[in-house]
Structures are given as structure tokens and as C-alpha cells.
N, C-alpha and C. Protein backbone atom coordinates (compact mmCIF):
# COMPACT_ATOMS: atom_id res chain seq x y z
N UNK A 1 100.25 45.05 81.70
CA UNK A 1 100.58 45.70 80.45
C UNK A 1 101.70 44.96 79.73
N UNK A 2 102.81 44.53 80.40
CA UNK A 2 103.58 43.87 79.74
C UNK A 2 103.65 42.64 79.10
N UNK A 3 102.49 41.80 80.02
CA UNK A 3 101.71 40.52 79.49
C UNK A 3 101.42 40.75 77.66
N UNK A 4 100.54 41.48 78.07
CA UNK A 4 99.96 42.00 76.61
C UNK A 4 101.28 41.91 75.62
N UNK A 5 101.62 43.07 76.13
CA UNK A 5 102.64 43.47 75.23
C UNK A 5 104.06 42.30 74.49
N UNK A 6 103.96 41.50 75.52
CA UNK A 6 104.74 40.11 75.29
C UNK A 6 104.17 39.13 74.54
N UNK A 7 103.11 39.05 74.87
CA UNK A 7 101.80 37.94 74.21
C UNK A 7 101.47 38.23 72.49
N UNK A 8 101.12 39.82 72.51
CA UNK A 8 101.06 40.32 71.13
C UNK A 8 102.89 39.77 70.61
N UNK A 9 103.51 40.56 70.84
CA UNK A 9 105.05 39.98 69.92
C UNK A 9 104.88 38.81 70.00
N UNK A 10 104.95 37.91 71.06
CA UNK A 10 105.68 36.64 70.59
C UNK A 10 104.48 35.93 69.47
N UNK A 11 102.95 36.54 69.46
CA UNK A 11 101.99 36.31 68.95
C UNK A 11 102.27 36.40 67.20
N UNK A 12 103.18 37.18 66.98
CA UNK A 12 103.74 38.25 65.22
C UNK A 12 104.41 37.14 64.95
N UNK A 13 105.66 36.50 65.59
CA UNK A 13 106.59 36.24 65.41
C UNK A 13 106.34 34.79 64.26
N UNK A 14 105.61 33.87 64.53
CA UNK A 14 105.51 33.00 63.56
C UNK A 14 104.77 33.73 62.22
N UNK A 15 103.66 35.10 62.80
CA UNK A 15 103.75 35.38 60.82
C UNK A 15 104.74 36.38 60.15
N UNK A 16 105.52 36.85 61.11
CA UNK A 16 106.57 37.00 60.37
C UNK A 16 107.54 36.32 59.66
N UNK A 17 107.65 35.68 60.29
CA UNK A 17 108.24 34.43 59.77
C UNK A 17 107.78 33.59 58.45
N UNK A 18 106.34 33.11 58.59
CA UNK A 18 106.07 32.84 57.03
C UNK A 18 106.03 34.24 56.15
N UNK A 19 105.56 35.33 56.54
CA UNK A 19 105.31 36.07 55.47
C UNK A 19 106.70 36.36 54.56
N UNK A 20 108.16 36.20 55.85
CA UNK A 20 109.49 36.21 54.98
C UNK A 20 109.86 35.23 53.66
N UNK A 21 109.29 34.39 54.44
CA UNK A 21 109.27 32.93 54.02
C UNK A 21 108.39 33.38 52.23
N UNK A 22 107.10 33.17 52.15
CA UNK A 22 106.30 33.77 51.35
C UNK A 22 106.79 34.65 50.00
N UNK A 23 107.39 35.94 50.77
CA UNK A 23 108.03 36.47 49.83
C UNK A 23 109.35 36.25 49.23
N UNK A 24 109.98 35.24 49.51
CA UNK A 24 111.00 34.65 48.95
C UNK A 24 112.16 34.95 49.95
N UNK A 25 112.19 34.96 51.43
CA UNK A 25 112.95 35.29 51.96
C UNK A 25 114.18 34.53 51.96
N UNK A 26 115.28 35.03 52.64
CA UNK A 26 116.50 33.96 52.34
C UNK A 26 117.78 34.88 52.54
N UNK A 27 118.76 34.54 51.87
CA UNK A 27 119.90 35.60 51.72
C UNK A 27 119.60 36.70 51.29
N UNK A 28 120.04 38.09 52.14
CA UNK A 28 119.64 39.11 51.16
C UNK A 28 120.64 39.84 49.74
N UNK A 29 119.96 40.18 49.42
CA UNK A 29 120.74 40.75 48.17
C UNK A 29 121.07 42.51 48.27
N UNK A 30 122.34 42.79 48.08
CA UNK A 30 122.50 44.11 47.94
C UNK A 30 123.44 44.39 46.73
N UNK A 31 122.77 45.37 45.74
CA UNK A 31 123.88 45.63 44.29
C UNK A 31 124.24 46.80 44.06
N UNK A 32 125.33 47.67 44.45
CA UNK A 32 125.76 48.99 44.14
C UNK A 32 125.29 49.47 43.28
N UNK A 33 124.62 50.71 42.65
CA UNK A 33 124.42 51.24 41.19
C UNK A 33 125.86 51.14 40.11
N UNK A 34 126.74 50.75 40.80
CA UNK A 34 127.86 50.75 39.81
C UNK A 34 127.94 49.82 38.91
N UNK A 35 127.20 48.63 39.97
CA UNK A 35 128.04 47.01 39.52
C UNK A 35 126.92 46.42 38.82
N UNK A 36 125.28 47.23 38.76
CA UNK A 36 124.31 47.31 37.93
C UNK A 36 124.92 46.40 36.72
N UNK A 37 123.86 45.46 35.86
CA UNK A 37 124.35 44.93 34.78
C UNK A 37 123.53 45.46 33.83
N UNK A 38 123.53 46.24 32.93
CA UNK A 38 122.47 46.84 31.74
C UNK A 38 122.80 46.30 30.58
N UNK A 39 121.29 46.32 30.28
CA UNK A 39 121.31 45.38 28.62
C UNK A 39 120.21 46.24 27.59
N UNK A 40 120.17 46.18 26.73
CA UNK A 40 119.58 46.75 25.81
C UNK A 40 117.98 46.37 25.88
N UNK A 41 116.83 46.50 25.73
CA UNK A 41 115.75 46.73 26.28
C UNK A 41 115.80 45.35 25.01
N UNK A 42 116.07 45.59 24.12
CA UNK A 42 115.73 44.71 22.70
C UNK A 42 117.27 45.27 21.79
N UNK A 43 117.52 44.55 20.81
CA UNK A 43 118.92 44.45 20.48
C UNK A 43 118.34 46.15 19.59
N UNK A 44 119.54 46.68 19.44
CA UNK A 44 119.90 48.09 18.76
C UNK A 44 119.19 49.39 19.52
N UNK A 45 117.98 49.03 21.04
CA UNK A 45 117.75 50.27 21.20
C UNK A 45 118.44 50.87 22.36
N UNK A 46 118.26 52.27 21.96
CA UNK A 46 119.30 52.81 23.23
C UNK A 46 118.68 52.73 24.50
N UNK A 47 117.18 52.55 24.99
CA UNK A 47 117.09 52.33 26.34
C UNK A 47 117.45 50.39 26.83
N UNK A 48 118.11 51.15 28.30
CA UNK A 48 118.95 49.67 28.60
C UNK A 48 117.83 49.81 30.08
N UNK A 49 118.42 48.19 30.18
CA UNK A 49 117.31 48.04 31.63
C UNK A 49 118.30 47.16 32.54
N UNK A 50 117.78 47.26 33.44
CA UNK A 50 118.46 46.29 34.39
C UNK A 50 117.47 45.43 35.27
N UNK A 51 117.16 43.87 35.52
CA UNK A 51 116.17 43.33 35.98
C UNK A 51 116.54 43.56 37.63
N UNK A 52 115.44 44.14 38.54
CA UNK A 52 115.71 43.55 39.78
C UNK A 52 115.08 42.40 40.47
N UNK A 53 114.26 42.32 39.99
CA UNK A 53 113.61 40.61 40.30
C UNK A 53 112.82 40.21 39.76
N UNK A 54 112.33 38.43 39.68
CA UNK A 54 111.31 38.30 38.42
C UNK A 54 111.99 37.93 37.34
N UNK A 55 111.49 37.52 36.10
CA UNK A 55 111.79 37.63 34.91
C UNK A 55 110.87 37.66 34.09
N UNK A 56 111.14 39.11 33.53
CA UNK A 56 110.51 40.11 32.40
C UNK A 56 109.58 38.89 31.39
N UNK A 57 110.49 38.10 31.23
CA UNK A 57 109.68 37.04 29.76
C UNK A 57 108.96 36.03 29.70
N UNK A 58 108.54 36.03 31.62
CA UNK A 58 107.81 34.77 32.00
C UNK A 58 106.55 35.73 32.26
N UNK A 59 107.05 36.63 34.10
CA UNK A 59 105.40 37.02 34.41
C UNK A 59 106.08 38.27 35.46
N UNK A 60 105.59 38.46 36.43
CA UNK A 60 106.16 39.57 37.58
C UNK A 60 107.41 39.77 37.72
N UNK A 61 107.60 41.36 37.82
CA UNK A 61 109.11 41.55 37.76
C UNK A 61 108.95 43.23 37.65
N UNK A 62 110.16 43.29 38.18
CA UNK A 62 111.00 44.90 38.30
C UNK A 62 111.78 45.08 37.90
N UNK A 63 112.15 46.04 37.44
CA UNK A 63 113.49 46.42 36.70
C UNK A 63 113.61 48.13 36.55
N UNK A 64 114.73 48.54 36.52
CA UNK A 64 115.31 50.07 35.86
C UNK A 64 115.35 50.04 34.81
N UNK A 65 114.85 51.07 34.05
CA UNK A 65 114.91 50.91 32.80
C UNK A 65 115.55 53.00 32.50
N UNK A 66 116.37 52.49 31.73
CA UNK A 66 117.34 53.76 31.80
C UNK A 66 116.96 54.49 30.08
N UNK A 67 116.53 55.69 29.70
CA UNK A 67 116.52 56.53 28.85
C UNK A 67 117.65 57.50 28.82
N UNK A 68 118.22 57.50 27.20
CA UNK A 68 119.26 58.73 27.38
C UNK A 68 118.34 60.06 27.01
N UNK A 69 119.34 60.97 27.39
CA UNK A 69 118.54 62.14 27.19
C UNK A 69 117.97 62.75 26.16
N UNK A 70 116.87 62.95 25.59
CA UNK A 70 116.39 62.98 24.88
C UNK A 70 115.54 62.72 24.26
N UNK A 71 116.03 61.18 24.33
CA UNK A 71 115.09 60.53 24.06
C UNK A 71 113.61 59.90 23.91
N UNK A 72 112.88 60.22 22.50
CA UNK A 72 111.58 59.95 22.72
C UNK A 72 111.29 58.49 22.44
N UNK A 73 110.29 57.70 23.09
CA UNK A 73 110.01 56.74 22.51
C UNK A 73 108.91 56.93 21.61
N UNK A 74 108.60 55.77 20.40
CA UNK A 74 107.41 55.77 20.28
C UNK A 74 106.20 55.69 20.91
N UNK A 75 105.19 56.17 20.10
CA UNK A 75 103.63 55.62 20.87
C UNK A 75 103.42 54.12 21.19
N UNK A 76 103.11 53.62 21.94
CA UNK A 76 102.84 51.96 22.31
C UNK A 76 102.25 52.20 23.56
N UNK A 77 102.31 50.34 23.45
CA UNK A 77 101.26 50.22 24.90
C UNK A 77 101.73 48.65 25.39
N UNK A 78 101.44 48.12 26.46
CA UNK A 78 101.98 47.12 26.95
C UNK A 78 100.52 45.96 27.33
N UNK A 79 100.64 44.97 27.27
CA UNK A 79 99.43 44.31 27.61
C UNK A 79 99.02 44.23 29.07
N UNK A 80 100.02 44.26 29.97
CA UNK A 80 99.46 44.56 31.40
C UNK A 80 99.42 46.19 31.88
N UNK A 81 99.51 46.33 33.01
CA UNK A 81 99.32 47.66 33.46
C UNK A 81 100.51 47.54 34.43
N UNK A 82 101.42 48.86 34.41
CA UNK A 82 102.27 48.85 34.77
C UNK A 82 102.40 50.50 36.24
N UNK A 83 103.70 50.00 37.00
CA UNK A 83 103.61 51.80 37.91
C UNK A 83 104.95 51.77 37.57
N UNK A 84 105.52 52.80 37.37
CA UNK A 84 106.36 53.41 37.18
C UNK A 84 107.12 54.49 38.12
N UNK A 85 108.32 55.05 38.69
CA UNK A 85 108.58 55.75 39.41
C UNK A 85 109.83 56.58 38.85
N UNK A 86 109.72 57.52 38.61
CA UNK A 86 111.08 58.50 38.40
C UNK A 86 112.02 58.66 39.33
N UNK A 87 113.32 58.19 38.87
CA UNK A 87 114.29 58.33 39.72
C UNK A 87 115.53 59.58 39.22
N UNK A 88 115.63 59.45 38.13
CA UNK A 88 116.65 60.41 37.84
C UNK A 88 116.11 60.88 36.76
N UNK A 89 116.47 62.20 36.53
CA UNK A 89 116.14 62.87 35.21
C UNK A 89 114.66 63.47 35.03
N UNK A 90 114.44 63.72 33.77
CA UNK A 90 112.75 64.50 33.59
C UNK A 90 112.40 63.67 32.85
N UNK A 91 111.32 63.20 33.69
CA UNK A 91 110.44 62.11 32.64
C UNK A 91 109.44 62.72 32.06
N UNK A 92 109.25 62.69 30.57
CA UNK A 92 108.21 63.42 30.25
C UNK A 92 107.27 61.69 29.55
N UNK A 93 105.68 61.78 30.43
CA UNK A 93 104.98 60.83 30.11
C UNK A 93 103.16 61.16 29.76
N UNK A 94 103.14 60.93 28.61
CA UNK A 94 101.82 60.95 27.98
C UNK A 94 100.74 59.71 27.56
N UNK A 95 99.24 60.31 27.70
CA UNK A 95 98.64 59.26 27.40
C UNK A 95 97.81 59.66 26.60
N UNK A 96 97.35 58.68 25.47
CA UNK A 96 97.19 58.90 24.02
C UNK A 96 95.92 59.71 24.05
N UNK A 97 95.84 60.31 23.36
CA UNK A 97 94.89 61.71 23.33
C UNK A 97 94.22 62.27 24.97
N UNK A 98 95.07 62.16 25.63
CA UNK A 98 94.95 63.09 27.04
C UNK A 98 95.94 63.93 27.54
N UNK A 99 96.08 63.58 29.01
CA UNK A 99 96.94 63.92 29.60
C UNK A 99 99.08 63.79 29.24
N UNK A 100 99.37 65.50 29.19
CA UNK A 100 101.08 65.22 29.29
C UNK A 100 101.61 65.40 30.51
N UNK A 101 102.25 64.92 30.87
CA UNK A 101 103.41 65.86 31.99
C UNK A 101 104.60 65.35 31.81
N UNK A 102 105.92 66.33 32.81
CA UNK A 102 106.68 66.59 32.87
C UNK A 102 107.31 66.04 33.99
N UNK A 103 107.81 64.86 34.33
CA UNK A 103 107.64 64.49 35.86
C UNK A 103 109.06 64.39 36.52
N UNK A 104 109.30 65.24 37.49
CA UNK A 104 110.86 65.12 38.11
C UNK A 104 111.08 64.21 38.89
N UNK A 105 112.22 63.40 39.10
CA UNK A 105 112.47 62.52 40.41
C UNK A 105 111.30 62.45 41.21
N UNK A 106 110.91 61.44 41.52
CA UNK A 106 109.98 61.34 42.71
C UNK A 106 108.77 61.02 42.41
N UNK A 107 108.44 60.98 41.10
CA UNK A 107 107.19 61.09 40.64
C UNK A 107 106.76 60.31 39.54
N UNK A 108 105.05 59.85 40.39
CA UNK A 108 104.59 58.32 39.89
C UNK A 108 103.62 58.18 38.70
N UNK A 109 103.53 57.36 38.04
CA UNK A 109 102.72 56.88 36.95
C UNK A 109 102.01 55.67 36.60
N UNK A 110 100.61 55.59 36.97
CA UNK A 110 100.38 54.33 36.98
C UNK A 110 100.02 54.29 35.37
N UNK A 111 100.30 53.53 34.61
CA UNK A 111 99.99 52.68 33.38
C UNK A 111 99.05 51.53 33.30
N UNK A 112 97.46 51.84 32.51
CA UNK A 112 96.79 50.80 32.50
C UNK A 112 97.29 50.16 31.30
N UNK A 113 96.95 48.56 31.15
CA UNK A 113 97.36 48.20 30.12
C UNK A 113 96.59 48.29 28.95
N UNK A 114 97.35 47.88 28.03
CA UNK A 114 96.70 47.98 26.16
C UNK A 114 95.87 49.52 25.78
N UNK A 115 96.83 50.86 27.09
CA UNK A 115 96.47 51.75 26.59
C UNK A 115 97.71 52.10 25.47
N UNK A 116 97.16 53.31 24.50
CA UNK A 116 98.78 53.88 24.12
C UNK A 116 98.71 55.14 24.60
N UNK A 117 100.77 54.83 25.13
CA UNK A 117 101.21 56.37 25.67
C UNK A 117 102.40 56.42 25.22
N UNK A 118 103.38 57.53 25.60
CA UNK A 118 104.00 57.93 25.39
C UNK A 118 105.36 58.08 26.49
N UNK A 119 106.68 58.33 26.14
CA UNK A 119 107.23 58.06 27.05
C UNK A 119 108.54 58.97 26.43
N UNK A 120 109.32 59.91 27.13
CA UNK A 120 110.60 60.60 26.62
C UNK A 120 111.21 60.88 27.80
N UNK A 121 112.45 61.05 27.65
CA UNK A 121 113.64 61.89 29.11
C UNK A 121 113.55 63.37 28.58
N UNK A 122 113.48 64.38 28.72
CA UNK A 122 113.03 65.43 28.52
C UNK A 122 114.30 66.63 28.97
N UNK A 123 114.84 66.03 30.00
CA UNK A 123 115.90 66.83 30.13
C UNK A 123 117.19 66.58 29.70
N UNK A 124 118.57 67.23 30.38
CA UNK A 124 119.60 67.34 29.58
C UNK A 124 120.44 65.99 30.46
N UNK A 125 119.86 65.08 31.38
CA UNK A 125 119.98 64.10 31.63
C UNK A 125 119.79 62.74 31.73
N UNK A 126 120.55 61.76 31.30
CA UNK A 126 119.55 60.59 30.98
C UNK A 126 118.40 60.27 32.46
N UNK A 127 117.31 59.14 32.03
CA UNK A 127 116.64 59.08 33.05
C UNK A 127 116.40 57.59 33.14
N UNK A 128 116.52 57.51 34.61
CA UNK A 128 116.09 56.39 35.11
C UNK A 128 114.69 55.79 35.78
N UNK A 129 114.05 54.93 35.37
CA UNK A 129 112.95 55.11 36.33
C UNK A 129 112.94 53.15 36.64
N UNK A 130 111.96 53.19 37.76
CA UNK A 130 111.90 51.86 38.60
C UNK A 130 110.35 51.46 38.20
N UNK A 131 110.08 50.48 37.36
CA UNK A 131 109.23 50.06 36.84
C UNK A 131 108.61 48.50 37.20
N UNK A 132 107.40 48.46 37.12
CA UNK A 132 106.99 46.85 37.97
C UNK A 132 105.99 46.65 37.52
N UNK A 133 105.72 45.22 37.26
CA UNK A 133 104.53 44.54 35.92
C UNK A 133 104.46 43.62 37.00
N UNK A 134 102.79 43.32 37.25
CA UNK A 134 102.49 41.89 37.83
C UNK A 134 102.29 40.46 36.29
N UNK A 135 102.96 41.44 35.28
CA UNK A 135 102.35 40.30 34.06
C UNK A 135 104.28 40.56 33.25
N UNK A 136 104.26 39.59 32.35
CA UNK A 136 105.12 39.57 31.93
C UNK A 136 105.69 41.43 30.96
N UNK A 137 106.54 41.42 30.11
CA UNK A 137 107.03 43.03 30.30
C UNK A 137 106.80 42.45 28.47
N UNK A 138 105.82 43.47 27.80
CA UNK A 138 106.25 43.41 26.61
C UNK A 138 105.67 45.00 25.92
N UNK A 139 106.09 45.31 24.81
CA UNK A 139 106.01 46.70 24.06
C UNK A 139 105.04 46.30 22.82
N UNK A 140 103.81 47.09 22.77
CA UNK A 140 102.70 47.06 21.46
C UNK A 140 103.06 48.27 20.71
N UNK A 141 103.69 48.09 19.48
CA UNK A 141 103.63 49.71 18.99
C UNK A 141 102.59 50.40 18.25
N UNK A 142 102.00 51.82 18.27
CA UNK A 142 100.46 51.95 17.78
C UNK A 142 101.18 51.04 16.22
N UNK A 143 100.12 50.70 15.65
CA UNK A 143 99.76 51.06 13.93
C UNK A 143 98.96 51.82 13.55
């Protein structure tokens, strides 16, 4: 039994190793929510984002993207398809002549692309959510 059991691990160990490798392994990174750097989504609007990996203006990438409270966005749509995750606050998220909800912490949204939806913080707190594009990050607004 222990054969096995030795044979299987030491068997992992080189694809663990590339798969670290693969995903960009290396030094790790850890960033307090404090020391967060936020920037304006596009110059004058009030939602700010913060990149966590990737870059937004090439292709794949993650980022927080922070709503104050209240705040509605316009109708638009993005050319890829995006998931979305609520972290703080009430996300209220709609899709163009369907479905609304109301979504608290914890709760997911997948976004196909070049649909239009809708997007607001709904409660009396701003909201944060953790957002991820396998395509670069851009905003279609309806006409």
C-alpha cells in the first residue's frame, strides 16, 4: 500500500511542477485591501477598479471593480463574456429585456458577450465585485 501510495506522489510531483510553472508561477504576491491601488474605470467616472492580473487593454485579466452606492450604470454590453462575483454590497444586475436581480455578497453572474445589461449597487453601500474576461475589458453603450 505504501508503494502505491509513494509511486502515485512522487508520480504528481513533476506535473505539479510544470502546471506552477504554466500558470505563471514564481514569487507570490500578497496585497492588503488597504494598499489596493484604484483608478477610475475611464477618466471622470465614479466606478474605480483595481487590476489583479492581466492587462485589461491587451486580453485576460481580473480586476475589482468598485461601485458607489447608488449607483446606476448605463445599459451596455462588452464584446467578450464575462463572470462576475459580488463581494461587498447589493449588486443589482439586469439583462436587457429579461431577467433582474438583486444579488448580495456571494453571488454570481455569468455575462455573455455583446449582450446589453445592466448593472447598479443598490444598497446603502458601495459595492465591490471580482470580475474576469478571457478577452480584453471594454464597455459598448446601447444606442
Amino acid at each position: 500500500m505504501w508503494k502505491k501510495f509513494l509511486l502515485v506522489g512522487f508520480s504528481l510531483i513533476p506535473m505539479a511542477a510544470f502546471t506552477g510553472q504554466a500558470a505563471g508561477a514564481g514569487a507570490g504576491t500578497m496585497v492588503s485591501a488597504d494598499a489596493m491601488q484604484w483608478q477610475e474605470i475611464e477618466p471622470g467616472s465614479p466606478m474605480k477598479i483595481t487590476i489583479l492580473w492581466g492587462d485589461r487593454n491587451k486580453g485576460e485579466y481580473a480586476m475589482l471593480l468598485k461601485m458607489p452606492a447608488g449607483f446606476v450604470a448605463p445599459i451596455h454590453a462588452h464584446t467578450g463574456d464575462y463572470h462576475g462575483t459580488n463581494l461587498i454590497g447589493t449588486w443589482r444586475h439586469s439583462f436587457e429585456g429579461g431577467e433582474e436581480r438583486t444579488l448580495p455578497p456571494g453571488s454570481y453572474v455569468f455575462q455573455p458577450g455583446m449582450e446589453m445589461h445592466g448593472d447598479a449597487c443598490a444598497g446603502p453601500e458601495d459595492c465591490i465585485l471580482f470580475v474576469h474576461q478571457h478577452v480584453k475589458g471594454d464597455v459598448i453603450p446601447k444606442r
